[in-house]
Protein backbone atom coordinates (compact mmCIF):
# COMPACT_ATOMS: atom_id res chain seq x y z
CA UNK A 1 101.81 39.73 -9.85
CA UNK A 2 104.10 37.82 -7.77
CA UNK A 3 104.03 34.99 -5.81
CA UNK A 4 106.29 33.64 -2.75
CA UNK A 5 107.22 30.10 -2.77
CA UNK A 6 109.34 30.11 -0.18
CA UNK A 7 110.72 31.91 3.03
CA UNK A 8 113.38 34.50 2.31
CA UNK A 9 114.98 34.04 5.86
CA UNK A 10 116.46 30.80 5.00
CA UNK A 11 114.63 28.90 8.14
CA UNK A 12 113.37 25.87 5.64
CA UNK A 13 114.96 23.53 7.22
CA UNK A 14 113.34 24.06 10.87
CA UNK A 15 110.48 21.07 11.75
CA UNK A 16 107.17 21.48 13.08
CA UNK A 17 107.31 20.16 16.66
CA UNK A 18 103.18 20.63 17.17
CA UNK A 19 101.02 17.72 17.41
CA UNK A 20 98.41 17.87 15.02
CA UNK A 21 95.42 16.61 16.51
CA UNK A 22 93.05 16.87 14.35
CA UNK A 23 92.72 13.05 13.81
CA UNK A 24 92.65 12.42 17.08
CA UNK A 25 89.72 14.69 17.72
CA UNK A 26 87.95 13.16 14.48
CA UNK A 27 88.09 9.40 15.74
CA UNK A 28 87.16 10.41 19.78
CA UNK A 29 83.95 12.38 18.14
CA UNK A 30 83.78 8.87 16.17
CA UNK A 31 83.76 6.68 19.43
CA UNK A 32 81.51 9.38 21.45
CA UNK A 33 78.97 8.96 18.78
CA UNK A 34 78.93 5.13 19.08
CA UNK A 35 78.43 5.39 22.57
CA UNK A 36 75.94 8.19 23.05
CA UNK A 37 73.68 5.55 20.07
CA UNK A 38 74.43 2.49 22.09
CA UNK A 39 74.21 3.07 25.82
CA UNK A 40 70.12 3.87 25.66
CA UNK A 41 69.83 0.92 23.88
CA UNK A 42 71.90 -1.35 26.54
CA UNK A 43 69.76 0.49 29.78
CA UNK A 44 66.28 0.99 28.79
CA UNK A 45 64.53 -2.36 29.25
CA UNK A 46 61.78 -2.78 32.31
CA UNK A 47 63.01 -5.32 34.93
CA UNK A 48 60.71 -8.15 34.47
CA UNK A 49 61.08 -11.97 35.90
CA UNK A 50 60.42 -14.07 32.40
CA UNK A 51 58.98 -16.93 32.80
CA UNK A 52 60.71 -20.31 32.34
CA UNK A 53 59.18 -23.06 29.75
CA UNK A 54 57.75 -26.17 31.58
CA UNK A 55 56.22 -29.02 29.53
CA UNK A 56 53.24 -30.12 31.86
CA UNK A 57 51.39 -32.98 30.46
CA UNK A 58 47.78 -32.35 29.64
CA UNK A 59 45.03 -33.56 32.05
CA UNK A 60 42.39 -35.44 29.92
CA UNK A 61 38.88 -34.54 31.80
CA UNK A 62 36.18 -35.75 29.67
CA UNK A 63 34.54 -32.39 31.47
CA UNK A 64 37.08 -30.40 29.02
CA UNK A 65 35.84 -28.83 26.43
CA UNK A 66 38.19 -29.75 22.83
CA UNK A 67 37.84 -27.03 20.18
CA UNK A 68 39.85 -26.99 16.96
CA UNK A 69 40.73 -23.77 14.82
CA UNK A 70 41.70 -25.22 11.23
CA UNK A 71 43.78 -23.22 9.05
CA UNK A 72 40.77 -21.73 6.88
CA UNK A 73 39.02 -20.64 10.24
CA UNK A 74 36.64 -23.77 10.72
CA UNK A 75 35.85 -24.41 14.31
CA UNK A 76 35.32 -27.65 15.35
CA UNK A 77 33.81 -28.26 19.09
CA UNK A 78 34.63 -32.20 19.48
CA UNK A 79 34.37 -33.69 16.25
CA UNK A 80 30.67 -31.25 15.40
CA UNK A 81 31.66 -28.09 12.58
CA UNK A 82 30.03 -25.03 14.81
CA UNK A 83 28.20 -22.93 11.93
CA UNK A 84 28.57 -19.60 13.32
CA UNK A 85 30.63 -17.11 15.94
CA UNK A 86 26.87 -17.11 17.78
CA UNK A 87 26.28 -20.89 18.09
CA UNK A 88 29.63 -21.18 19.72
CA UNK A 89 29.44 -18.54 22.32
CA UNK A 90 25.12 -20.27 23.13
CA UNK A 91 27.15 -23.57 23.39
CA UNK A 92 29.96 -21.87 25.80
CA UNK A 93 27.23 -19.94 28.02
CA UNK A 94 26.02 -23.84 28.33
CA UNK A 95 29.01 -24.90 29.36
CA UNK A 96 29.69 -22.35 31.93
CA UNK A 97 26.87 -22.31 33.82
CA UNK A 98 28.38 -25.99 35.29
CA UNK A 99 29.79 -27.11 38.25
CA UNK A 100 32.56 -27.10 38.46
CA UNK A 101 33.25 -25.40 34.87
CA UNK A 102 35.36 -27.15 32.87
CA UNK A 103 38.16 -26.05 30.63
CA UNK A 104 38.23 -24.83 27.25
CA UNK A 105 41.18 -26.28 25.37
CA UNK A 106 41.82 -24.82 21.72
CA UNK A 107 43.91 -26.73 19.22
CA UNK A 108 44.75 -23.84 16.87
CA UNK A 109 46.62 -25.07 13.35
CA UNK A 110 49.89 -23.43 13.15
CA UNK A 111 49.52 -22.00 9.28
CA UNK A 112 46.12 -20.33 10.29
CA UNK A 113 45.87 -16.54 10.87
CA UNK A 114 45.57 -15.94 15.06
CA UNK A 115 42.66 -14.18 14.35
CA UNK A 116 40.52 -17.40 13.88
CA UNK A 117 41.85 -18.57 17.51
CA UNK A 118 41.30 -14.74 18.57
CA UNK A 119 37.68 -15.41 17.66
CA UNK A 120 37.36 -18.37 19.89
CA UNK A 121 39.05 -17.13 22.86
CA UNK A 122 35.97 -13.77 22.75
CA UNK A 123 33.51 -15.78 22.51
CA UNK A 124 34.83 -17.88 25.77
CA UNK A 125 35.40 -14.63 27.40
CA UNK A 126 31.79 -13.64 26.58
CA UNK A 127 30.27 -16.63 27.66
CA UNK A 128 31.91 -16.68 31.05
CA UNK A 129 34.77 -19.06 30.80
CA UNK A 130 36.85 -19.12 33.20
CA UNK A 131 40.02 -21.29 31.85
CA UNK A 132 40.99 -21.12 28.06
CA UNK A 133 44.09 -23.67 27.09
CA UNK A 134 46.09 -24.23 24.29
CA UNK A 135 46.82 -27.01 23.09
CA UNK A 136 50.66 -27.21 21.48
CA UNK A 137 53.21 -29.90 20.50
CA UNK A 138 55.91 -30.38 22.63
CA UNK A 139 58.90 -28.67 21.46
CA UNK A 140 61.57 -30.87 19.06
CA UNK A 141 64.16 -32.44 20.65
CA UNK A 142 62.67 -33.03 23.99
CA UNK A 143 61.87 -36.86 23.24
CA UNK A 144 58.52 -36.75 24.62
């Protein structure tokens, strides 16, 4: 068995004047890629009109109805522990049936689950309410 190591015709010396382009090929693929992943991100987003943040004061009525949501779930209406889901939705029906019917503000505690404030804001919706606030602290920095 033999092997050939080299031409016999004594053209070693002659360069390759092709471009190799397989790199080339390998980093445009690279860049096509990037682009196909990134350009769906950049265009799919529905054209909305966000709102901008306003810090109006609150408007003490002594019509408004103050409920609290503690972190453990509590509800308070005023200063009075409501027992039960029930009681507070016979209180709101109360409340609704005035005129004109006043607002339900809800101080919710910022380490409780939303599902405690959730509860509140059904049982306004099932008693008729027809304005549910929340109460918030003004955000830091503003010097108000």
């Amino acid at each position: 068995m033999g092997m050939s190591v080299g031409s016999s015709d004594g053209n070693e010396d002659q360069l390759n004047s092709t471009i190799n382009t397989t790199p080339l090929v390998d980093v445009m693929l690279v860049l096509l890629i990037i682009f196909l992943v990134t350009v769906p991100v950049i265009t799919q987003s529905v054209p909305v009109q966000l709102p901008n943040e306003r810090n109006a004061p609150r408007q003490t009525n002594p019509q408004n109805i103050e409920i609290a949501v503690t972190k453990d779930g509590d509800v308070y209406w005023g200063m009075t522990l409501v027992r039960d889901n029930e009681e507070l939705v016979n209180r709101l029906k109360k409340v609704a049936l005035m005129e004109p019917q006043p607002e339900v503000h809800i101080r919710g505690d910022m380490t409780g689950r939303y599902e405690f404030v959730g509860r509140v804001v059904f049982a306004a919706q099932r008693a008729g309410i027809q304005k549910v606030g929340f109460i918030t602290e003004p955000p830091a920095g503003t010097g108000g």
